[in-house]
N, C-alpha and C. Protein backbone atom coordinates (compact mmCIF):
# COMPACT_ATOMS: atom_id res chain seq x y z
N UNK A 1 0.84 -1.18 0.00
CA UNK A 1 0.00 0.00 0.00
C UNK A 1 0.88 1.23 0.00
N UNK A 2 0.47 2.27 -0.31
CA UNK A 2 1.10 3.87 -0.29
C UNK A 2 0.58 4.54 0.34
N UNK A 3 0.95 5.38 0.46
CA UNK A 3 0.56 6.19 1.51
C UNK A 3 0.60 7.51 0.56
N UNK A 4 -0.53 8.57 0.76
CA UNK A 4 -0.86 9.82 -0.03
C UNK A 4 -1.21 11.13 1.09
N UNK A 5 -0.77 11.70 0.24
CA UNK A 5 -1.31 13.13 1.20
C UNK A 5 -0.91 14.31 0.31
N UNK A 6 -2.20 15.28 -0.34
CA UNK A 6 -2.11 16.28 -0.84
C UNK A 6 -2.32 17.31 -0.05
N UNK A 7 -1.73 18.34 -0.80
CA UNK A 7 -1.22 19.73 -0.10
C UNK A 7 -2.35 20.90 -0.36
N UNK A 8 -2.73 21.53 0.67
CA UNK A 8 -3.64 22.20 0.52
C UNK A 8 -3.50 23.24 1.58
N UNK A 9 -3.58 24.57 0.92
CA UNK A 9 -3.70 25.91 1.50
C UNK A 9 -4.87 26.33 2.20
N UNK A 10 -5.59 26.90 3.04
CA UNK A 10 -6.64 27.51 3.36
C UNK A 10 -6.56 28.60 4.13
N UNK A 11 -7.92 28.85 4.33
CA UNK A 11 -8.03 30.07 5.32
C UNK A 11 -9.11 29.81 6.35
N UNK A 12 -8.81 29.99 7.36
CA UNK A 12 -9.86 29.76 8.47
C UNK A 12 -9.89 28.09 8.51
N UNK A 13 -9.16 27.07 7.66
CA UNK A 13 -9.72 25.65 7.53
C UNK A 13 -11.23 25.74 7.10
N UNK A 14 -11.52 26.55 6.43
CA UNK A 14 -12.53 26.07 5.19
C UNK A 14 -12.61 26.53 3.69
N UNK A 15 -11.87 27.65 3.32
CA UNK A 15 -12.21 27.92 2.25
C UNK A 15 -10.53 27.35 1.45
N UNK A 16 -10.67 26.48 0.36
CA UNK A 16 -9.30 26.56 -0.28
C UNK A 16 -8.87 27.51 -0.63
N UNK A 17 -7.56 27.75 -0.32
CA UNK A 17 -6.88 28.83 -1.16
C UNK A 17 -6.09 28.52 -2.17
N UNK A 18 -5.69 27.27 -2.20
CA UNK A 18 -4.24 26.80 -2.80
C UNK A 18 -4.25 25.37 -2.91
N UNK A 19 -4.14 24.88 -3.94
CA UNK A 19 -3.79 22.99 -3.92
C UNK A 19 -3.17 22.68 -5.34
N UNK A 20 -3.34 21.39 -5.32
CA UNK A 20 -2.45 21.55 -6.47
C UNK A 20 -3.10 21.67 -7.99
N UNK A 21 -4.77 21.44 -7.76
CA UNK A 21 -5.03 21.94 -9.21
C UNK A 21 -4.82 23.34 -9.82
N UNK A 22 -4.99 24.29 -8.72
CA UNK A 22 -4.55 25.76 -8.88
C UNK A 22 -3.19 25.85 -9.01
N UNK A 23 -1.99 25.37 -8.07
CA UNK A 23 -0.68 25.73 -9.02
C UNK A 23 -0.28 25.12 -10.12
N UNK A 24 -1.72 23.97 -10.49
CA UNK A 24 -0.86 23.43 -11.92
C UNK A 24 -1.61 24.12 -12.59
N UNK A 25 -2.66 24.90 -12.18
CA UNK A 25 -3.00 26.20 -13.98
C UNK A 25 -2.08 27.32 -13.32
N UNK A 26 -1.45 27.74 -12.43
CA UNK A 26 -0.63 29.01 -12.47
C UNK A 26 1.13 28.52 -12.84
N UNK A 27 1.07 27.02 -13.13
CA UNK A 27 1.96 26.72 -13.73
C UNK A 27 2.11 26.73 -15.40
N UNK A 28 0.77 26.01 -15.85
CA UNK A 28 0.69 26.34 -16.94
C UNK A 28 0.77 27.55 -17.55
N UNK A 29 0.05 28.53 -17.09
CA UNK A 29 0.21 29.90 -17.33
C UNK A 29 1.40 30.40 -17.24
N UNK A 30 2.38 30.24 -16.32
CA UNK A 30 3.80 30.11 -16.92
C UNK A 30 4.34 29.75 -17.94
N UNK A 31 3.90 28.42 -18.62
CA UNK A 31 4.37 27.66 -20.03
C UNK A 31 3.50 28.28 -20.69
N UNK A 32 2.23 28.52 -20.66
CA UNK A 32 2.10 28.83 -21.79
C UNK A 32 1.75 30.74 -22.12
N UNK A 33 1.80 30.96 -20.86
CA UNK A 33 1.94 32.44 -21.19
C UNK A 33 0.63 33.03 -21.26
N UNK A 34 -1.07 32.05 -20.83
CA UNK A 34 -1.94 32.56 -21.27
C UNK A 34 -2.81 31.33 -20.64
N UNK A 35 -4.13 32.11 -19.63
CA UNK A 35 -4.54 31.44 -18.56
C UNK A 35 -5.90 30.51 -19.72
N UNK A 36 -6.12 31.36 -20.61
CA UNK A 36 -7.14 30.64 -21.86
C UNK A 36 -6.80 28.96 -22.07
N UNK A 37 -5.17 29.85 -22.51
CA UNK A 37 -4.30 27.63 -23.00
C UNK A 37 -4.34 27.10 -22.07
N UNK A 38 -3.88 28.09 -20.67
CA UNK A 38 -3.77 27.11 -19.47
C UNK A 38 -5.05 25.71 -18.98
N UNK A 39 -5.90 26.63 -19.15
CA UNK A 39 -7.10 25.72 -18.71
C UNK A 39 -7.61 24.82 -20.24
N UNK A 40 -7.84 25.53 -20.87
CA UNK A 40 -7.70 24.77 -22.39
C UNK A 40 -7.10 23.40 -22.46
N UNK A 41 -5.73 23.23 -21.37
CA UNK A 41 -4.62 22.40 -22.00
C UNK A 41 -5.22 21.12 -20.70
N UNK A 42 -6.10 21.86 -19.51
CA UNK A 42 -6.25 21.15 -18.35
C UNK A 42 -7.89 20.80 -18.47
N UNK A 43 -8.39 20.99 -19.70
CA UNK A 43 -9.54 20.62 -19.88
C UNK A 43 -10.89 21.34 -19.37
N UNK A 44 -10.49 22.25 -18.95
CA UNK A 44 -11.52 23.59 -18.61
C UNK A 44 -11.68 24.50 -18.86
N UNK A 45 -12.88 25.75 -18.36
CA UNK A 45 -13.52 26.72 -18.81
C UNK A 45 -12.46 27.71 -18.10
N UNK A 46 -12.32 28.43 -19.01
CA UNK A 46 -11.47 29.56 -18.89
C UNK A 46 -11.97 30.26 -17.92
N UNK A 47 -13.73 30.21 -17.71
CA UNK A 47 -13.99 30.96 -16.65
C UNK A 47 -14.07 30.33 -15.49
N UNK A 48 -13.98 29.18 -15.07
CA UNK A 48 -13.92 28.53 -14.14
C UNK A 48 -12.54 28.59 -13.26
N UNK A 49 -11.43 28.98 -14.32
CA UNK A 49 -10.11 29.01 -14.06
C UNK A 49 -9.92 30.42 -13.58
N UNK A 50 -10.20 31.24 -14.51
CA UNK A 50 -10.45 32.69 -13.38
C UNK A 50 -10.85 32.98 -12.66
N UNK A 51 -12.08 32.12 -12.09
CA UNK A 51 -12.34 32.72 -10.86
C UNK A 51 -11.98 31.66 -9.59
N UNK A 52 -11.24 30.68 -9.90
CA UNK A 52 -10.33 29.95 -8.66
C UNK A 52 -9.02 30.32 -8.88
N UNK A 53 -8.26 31.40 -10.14
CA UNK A 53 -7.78 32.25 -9.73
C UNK A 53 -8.04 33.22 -8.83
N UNK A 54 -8.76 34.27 -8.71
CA UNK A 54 -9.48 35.28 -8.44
C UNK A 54 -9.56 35.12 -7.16
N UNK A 55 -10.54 33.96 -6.31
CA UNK A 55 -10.64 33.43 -5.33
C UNK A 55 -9.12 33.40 -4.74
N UNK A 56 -8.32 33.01 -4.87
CA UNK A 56 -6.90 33.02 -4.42
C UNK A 56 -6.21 34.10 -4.12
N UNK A 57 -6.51 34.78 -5.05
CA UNK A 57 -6.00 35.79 -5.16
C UNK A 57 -6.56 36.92 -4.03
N UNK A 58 -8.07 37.00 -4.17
CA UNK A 58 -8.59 37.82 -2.78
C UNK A 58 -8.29 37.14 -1.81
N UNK A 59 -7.92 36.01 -1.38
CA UNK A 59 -7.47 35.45 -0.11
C UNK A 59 -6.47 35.51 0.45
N UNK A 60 -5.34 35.44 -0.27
CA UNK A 60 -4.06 36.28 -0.71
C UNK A 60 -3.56 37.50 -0.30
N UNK A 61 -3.95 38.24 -1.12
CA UNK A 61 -4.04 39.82 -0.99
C UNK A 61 -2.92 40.22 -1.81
N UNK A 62 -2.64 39.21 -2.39
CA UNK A 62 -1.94 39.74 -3.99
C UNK A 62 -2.23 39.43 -5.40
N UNK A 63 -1.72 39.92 -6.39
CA UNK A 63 -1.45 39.41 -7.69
C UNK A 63 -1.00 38.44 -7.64
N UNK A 64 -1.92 37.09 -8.38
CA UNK A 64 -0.81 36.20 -9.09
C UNK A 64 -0.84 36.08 -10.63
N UNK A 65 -1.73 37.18 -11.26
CA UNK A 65 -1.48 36.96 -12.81
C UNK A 65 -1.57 38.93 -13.26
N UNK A 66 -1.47 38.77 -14.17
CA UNK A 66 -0.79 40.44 -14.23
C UNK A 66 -1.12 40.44 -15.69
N UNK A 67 -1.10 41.33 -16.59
CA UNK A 67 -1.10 41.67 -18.09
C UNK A 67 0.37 41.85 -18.48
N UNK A 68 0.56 40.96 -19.28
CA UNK A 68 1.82 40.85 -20.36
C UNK A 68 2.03 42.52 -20.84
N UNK A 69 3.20 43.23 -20.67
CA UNK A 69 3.28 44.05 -21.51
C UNK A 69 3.92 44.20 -22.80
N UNK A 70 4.60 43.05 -22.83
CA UNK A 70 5.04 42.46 -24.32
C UNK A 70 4.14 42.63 -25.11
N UNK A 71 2.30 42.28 -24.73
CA UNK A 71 1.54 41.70 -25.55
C UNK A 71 0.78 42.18 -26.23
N UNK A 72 0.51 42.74 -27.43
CA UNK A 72 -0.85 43.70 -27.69
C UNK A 72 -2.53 42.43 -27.09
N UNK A 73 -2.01 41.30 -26.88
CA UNK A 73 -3.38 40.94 -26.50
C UNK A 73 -3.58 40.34 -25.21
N UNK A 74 -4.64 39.82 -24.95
CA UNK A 74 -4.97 39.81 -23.39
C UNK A 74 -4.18 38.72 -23.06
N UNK A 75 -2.79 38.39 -23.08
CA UNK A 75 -1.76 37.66 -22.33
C UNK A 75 -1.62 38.25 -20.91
N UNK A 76 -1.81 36.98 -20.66
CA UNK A 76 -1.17 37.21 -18.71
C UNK A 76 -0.15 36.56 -18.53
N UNK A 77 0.71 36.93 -17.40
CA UNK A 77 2.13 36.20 -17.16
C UNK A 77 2.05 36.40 -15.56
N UNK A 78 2.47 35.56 -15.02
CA UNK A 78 2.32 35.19 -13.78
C UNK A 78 3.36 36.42 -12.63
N UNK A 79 2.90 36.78 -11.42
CA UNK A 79 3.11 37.71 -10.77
C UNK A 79 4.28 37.36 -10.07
N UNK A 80 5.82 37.96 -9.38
CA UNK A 80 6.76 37.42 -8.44
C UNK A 80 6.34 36.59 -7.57
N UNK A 81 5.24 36.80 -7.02
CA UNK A 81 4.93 36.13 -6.02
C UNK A 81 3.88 35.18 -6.22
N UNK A 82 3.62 35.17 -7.48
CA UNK A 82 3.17 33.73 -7.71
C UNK A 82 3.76 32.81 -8.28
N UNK A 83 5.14 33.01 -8.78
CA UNK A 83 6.29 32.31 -8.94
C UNK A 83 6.91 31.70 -7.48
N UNK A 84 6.99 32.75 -6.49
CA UNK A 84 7.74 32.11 -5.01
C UNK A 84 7.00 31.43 -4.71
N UNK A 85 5.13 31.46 -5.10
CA UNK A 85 4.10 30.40 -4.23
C UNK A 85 4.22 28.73 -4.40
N UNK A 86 4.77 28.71 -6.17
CA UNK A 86 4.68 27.94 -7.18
C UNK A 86 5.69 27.12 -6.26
N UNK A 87 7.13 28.38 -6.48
CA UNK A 87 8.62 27.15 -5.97
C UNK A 87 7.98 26.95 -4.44
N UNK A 88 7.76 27.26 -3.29
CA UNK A 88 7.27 27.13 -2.33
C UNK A 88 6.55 25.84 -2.09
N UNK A 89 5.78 25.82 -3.13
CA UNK A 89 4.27 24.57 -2.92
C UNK A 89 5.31 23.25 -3.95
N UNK A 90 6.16 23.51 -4.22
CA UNK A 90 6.78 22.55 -4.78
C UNK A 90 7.94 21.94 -3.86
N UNK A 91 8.71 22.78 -3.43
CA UNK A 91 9.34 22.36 -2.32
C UNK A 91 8.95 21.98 -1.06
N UNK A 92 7.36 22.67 -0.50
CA UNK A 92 7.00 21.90 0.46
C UNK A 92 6.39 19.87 0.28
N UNK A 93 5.77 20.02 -1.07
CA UNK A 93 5.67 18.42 -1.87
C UNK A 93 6.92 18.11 -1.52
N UNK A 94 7.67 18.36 -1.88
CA UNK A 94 9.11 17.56 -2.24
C UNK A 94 9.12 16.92 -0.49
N UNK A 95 9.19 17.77 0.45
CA UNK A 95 9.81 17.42 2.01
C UNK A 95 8.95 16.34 2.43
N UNK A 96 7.22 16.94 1.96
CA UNK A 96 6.33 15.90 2.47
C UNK A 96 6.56 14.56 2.08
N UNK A 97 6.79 14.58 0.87
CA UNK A 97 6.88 13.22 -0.45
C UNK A 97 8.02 12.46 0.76
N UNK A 98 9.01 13.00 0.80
CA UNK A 98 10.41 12.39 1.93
C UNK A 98 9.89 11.59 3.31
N UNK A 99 9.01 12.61 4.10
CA UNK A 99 8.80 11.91 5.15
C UNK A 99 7.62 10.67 4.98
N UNK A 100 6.42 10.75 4.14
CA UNK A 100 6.16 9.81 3.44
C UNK A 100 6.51 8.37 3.16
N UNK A 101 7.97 8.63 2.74
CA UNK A 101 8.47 7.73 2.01
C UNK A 101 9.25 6.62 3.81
N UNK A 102 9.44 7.61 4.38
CA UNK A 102 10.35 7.11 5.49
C UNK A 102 8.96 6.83 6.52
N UNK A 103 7.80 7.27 6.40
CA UNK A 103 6.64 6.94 7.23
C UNK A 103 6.86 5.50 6.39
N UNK A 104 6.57 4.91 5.10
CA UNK A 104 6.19 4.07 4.42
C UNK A 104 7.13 2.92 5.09
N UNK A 105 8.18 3.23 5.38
CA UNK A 105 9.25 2.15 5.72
C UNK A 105 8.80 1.13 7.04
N UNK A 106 8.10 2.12 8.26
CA UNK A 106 7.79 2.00 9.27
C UNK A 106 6.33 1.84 9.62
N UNK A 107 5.33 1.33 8.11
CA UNK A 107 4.19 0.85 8.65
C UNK A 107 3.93 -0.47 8.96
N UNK A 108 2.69 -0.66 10.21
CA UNK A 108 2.50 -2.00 10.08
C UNK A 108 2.53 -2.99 8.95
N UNK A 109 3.15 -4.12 8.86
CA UNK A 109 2.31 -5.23 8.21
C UNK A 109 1.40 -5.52 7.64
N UNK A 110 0.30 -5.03 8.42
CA UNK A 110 -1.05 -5.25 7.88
C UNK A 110 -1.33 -3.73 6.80
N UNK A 111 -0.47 -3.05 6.70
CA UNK A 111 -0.47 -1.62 5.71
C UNK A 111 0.01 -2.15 4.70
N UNK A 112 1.16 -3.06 4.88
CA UNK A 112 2.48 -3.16 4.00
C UNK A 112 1.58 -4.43 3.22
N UNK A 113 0.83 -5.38 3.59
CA UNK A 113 0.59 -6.24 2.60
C UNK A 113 -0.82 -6.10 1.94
N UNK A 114 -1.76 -4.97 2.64
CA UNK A 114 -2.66 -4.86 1.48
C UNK A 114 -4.06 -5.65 1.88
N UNK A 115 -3.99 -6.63 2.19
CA UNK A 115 -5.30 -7.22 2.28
C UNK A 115 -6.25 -7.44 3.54
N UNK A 116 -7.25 -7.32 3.50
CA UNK A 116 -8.36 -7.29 4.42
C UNK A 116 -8.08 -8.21 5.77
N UNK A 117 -8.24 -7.84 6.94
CA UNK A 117 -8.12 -8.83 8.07
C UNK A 117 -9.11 -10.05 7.41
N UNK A 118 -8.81 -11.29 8.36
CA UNK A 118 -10.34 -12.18 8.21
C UNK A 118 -10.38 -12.71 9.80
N UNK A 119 -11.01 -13.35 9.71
CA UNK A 119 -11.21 -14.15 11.01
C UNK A 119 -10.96 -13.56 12.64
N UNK A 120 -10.11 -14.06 13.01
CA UNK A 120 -10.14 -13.08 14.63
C UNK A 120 -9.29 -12.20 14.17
N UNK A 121 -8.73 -11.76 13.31
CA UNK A 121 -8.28 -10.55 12.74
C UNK A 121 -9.11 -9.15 12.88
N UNK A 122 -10.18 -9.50 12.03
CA UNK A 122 -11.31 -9.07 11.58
C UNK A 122 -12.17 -8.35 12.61
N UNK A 123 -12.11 -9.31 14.27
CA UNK A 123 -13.00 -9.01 15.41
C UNK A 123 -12.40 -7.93 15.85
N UNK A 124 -10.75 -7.81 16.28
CA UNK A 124 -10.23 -7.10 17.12
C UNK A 124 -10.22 -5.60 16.29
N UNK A 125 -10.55 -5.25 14.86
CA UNK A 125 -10.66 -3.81 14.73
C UNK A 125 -12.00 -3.24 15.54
């Protein structure tokens, strides 16, 4: 068995602010330079993606997407500090993923092989 645990931002412990479907469209929007492809590329409504941008963003209390000034068109490019959120939420994965891995070493038996108690197994949960 594995063991999982996703990363998730909030406020107050109820409203999301942050997980990882949101930094993988403020990642995309990095690659591709444009929150339209971003969600486009992740199989959603552009407006659905703006406003769990948006949402973040008022929770926040910053920019994380900005207007391209390269661009004569409505290109967005991602804000400083939604770049530090990005490396941030990536490096905190990374530490979790570690202890994880060293939790994984040190589970019971009955974790490590997967299958259902039976018999007086079964009574004592």
């Amino acid at each position: 068995m594995k063991t999982l645990l996703k990363l998730f931002v909030t406020k107050d412990d109820d409203d999301y602010i942050l997980g990882p479907g949101r930094i993988r469209i403020l990642r995309l929007v990095g690659e591709h330079g444009s929150l339209r492809k971003a969600a486009h590329s992740m199989g959603m409504s552009y407006r659905w993606a703006w406003g769990r941008i948006k949402k973040a963003e008022e929770a926040l209390g910053v920019p994380l997407l900005t207007d391209n000034p390269a661009s004569n068109l409505k290109v967005k490019k991602l804000t400083s500090d939604a770049w530090e959120i990005i490396d941030w939420f990536a490096r905190t994965e990374d530490d979790l993923r570690k202890v994880l891995k060293q939790a994984e070493l040190t589970q019971p038996q009955a974790l490590k092989n997967g299958t259902p108690p039976t018999g007086e197994q079964a009574g004592k949960q």
